[in-house]
PDB file of N, CA and C in Angstrom:
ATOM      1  N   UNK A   1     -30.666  10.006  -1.688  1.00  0.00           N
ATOM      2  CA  UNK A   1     -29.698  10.919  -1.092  1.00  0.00           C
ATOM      3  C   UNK A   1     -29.721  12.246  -1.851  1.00  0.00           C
ATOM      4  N   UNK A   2     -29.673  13.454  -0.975  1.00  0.00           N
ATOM      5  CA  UNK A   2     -29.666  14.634  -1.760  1.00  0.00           C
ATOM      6  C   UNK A   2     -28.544  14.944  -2.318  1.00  0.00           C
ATOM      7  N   UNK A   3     -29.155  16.119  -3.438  1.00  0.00           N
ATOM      8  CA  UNK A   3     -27.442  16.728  -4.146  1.00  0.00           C
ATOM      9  C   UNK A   3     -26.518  17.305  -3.145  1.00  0.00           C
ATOM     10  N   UNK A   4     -25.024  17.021  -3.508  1.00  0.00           N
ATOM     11  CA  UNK A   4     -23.908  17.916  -2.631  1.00  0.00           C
ATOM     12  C   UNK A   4     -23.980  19.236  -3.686  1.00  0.00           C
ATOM     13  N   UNK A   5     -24.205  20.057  -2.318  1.00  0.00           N
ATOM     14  CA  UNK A   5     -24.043  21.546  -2.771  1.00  0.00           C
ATOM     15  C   UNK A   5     -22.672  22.145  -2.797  1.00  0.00           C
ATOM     16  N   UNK A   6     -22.161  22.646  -3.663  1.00  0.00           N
ATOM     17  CA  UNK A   6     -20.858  23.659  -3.649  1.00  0.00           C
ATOM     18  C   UNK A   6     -20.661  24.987  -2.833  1.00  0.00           C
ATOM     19  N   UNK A   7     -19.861  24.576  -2.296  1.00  0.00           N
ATOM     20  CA  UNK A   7     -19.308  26.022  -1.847  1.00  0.00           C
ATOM     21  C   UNK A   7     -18.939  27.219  -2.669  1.00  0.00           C
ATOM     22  N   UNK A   8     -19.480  27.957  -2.701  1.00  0.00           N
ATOM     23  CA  UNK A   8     -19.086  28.574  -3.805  1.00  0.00           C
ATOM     24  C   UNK A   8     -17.955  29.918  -3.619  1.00  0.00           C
ATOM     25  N   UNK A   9     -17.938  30.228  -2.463  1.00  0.00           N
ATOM     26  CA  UNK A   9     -16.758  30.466  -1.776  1.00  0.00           C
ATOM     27  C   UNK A   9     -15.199  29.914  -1.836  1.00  0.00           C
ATOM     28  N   UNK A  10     -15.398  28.527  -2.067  1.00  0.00           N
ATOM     29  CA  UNK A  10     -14.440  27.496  -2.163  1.00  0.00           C
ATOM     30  C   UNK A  10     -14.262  27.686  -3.575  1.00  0.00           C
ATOM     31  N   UNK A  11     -15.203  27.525  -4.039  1.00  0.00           N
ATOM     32  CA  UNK A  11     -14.793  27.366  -6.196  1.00  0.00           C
ATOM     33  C   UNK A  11     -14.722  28.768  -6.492  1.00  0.00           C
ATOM     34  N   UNK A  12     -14.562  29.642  -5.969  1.00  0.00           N
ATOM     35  CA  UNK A  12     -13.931  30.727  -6.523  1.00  0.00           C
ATOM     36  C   UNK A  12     -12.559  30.950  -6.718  1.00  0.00           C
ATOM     37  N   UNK A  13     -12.106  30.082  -5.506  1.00  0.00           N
ATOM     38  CA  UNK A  13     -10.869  30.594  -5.278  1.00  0.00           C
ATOM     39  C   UNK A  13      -9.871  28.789  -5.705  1.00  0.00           C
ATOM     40  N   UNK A  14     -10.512  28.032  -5.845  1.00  0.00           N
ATOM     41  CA  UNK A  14      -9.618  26.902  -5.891  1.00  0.00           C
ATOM     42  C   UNK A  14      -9.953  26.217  -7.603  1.00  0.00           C
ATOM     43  N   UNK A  15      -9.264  25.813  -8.607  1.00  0.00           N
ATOM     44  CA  UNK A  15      -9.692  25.043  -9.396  1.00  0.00           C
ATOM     45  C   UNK A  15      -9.021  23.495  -9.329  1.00  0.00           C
ATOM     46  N   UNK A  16      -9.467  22.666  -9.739  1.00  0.00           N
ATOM     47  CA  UNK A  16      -9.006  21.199 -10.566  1.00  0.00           C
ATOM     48  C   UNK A  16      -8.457  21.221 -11.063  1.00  0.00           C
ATOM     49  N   UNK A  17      -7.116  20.774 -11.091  1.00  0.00           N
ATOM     50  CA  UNK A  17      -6.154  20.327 -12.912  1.00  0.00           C
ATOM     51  C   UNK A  17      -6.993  19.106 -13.284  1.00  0.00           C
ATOM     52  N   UNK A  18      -6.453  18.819 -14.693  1.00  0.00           N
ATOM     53  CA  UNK A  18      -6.727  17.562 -15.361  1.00  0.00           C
ATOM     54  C   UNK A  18      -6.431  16.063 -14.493  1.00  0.00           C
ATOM     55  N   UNK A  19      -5.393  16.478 -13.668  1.00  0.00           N
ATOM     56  CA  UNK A  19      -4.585  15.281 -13.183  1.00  0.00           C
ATOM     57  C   UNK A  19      -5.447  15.344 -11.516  1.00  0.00           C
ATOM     58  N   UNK A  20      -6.250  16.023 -11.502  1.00  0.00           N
ATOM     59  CA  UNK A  20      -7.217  16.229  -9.859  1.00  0.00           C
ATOM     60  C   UNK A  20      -6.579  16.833  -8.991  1.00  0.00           C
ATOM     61  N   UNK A  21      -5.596  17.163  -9.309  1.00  0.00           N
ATOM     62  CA  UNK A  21      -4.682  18.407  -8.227  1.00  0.00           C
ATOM     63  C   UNK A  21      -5.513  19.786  -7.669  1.00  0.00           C
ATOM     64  N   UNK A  22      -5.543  20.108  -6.542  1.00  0.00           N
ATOM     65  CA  UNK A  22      -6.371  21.439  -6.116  1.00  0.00           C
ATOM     66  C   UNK A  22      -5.036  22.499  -6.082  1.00  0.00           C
ATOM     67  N   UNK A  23      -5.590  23.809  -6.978  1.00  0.00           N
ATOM     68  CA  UNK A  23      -4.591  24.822  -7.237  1.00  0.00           C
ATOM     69  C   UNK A  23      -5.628  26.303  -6.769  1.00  0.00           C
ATOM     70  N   UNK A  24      -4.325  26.918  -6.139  1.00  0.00           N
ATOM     71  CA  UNK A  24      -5.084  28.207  -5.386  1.00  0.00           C
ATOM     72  C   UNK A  24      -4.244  29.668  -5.678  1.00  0.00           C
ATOM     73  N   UNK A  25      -4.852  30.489  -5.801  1.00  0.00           N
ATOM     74  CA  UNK A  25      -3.958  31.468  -5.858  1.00  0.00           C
ATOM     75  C   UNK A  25      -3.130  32.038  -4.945  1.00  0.00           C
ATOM     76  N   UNK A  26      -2.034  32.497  -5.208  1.00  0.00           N
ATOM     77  CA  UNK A  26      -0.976  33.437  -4.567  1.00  0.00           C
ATOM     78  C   UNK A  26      -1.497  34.381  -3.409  1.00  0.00           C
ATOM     79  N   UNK A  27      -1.230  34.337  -2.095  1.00  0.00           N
ATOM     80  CA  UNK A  27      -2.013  35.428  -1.463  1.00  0.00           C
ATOM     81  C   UNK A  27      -0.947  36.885  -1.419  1.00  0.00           C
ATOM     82  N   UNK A  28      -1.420  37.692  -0.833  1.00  0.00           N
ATOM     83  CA  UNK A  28      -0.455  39.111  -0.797  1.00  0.00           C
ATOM     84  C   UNK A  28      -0.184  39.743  -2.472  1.00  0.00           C
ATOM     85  N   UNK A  29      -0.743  39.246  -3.411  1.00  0.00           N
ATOM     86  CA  UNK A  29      -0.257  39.852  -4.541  1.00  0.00           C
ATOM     87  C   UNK A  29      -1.284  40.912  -4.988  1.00  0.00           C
ATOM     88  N   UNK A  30      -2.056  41.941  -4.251  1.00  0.00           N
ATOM     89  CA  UNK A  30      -3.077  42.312  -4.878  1.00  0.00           C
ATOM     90  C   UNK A  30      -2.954  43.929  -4.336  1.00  0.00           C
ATOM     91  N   UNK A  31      -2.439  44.569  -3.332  1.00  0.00           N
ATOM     92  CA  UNK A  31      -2.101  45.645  -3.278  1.00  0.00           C
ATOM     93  C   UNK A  31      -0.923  46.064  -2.269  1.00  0.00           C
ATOM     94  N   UNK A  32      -0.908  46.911  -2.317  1.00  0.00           N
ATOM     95  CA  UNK A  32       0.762  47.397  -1.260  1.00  0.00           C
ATOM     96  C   UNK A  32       2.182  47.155  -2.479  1.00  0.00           C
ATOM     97  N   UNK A  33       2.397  47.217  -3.293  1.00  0.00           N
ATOM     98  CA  UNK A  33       3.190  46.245  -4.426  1.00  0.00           C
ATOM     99  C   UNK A  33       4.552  47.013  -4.573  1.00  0.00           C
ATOM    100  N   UNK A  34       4.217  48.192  -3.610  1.00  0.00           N
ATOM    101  CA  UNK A  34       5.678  49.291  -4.310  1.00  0.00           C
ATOM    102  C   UNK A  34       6.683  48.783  -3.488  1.00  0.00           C
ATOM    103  N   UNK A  35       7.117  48.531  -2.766  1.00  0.00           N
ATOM    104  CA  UNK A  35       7.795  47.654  -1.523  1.00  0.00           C
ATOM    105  C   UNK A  35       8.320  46.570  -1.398  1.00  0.00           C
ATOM    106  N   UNK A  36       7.741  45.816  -2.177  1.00  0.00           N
ATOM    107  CA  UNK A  36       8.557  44.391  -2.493  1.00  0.00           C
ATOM    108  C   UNK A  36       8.653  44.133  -3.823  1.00  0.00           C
ATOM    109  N   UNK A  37       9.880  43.578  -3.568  1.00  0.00           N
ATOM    110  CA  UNK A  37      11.144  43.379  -4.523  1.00  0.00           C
ATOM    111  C   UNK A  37       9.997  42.563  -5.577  1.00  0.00           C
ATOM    112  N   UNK A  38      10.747  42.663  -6.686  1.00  0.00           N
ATOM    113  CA  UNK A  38      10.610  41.970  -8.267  1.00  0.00           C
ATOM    114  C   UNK A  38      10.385  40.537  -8.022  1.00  0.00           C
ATOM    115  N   UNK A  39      11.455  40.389  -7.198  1.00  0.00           N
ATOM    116  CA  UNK A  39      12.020  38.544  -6.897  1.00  0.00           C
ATOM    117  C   UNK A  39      10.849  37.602  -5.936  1.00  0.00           C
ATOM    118  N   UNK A  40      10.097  39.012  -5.406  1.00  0.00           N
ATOM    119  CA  UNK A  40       9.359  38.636  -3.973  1.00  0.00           C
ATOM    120  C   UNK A  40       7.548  38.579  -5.154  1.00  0.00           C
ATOM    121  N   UNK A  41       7.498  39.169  -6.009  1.00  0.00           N
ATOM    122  CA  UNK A  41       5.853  39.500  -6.722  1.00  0.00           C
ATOM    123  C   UNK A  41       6.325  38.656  -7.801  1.00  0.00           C
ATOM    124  N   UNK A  42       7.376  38.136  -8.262  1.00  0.00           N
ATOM    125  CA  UNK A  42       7.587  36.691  -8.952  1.00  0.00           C
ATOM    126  C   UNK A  42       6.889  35.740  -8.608  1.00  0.00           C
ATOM    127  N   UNK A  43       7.604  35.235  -7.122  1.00  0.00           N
ATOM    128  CA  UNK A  43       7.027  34.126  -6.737  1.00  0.00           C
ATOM    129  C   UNK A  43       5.269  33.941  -6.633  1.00  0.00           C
ATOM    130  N   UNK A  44       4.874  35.596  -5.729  1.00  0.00           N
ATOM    131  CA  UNK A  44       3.497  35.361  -5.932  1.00  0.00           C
ATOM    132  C   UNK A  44       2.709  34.997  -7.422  1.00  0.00           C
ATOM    133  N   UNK A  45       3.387  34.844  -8.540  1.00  0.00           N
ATOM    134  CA  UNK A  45       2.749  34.953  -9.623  1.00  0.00           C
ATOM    135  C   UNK A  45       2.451  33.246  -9.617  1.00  0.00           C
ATOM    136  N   UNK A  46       3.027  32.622  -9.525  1.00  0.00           N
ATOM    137  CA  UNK A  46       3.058  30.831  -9.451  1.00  0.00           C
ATOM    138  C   UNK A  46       1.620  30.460  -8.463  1.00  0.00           C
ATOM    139  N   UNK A  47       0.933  29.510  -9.265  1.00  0.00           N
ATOM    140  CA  UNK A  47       0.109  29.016  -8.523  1.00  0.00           C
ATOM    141  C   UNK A  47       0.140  27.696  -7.207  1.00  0.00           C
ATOM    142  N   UNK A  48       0.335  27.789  -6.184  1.00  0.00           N
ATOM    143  CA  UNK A  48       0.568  26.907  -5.522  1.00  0.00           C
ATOM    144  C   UNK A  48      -0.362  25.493  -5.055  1.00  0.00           C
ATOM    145  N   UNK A  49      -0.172  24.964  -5.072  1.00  0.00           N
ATOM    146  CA  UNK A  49      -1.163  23.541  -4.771  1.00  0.00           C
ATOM    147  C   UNK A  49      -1.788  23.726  -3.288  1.00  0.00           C
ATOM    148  N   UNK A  50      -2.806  23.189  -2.892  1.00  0.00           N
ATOM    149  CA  UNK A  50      -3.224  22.935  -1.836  1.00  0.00           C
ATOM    150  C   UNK A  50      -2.625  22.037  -1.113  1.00  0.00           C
ATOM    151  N   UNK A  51      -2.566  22.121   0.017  1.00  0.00           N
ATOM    152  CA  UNK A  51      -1.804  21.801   0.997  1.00  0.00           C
ATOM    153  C   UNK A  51      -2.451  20.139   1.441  1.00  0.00           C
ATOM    154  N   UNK A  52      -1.675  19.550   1.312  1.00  0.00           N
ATOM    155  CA  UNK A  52      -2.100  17.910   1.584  1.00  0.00           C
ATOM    156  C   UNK A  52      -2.975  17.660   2.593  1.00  0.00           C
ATOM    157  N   UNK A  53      -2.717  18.753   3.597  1.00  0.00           N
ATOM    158  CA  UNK A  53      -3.010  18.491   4.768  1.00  0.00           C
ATOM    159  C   UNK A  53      -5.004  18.848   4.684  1.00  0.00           C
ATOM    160  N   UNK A  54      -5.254  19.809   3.972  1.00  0.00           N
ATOM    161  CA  UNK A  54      -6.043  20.926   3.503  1.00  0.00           C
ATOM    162  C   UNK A  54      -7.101  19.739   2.009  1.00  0.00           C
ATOM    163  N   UNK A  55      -6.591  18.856   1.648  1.00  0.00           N
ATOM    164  CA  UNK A  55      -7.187  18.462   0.077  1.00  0.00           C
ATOM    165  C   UNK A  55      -8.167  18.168   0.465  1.00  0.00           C
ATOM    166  N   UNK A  56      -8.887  17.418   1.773  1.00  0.00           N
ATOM    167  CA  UNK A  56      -9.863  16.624   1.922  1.00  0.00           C
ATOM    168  C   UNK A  56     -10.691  17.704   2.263  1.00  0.00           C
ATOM    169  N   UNK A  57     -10.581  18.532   3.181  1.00  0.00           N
ATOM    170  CA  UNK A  57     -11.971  19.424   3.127  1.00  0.00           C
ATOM    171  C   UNK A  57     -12.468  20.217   2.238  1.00  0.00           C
ATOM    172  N   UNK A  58     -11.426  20.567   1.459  1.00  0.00           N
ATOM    173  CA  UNK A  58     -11.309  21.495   0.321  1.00  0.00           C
ATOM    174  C   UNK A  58     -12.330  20.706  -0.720  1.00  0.00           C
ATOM    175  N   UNK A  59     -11.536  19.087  -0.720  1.00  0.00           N
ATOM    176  CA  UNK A  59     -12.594  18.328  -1.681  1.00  0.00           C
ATOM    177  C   UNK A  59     -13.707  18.285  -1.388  1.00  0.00           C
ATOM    178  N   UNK A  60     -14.375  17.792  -0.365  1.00  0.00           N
ATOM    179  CA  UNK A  60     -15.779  18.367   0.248  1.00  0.00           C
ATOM    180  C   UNK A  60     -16.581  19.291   0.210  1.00  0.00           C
ATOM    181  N   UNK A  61     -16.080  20.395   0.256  1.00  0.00           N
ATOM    182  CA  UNK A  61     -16.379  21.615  -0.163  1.00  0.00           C
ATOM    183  C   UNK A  61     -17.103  21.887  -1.706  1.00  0.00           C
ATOM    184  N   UNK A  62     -16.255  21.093  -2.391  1.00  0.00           N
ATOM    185  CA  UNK A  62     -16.328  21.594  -3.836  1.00  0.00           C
ATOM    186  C   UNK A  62     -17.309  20.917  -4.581  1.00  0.00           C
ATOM    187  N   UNK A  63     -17.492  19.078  -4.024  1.00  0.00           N
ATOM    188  CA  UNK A  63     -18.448  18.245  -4.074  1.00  0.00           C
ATOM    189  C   UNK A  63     -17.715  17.467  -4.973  1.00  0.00           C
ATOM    190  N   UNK A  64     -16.174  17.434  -5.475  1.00  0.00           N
ATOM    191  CA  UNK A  64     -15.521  16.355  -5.680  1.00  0.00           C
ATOM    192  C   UNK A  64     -15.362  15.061  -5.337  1.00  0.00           C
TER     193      UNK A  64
END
């Protein structure tokens, strides 16, 4: 059987925790910034998990 290739598209933007959790970055935090509130570019700072719904292709992708 051949090697699974990575997306590398995918591993740019997603890493592994220790515990196998898929973590992605914040979207909207990267320009336009004068406009929303303190409270609103907070939250984008938190990394959010991948979406349950989302883990299995994501895992595929990555060759997990």
């Amino acid at each position: 059987m051949p090697k699974l290739k990575t997306r590398k598209d995918v591993a740019k933007r997603v890493r592994v925790t220790r515990n196998g959790k898929l973590v992605r970055r914040h979207a909207w935090k990267s320009h336009l910034l004068e406009h929303k509130s303190a409270k609103r570019k907070r939250g984008y700072a938190s990394s959010p998990l991948i979406h349950p719904s989302d883990v299995r292709q994501v895992r595929q992708a990555l060759g997990v």
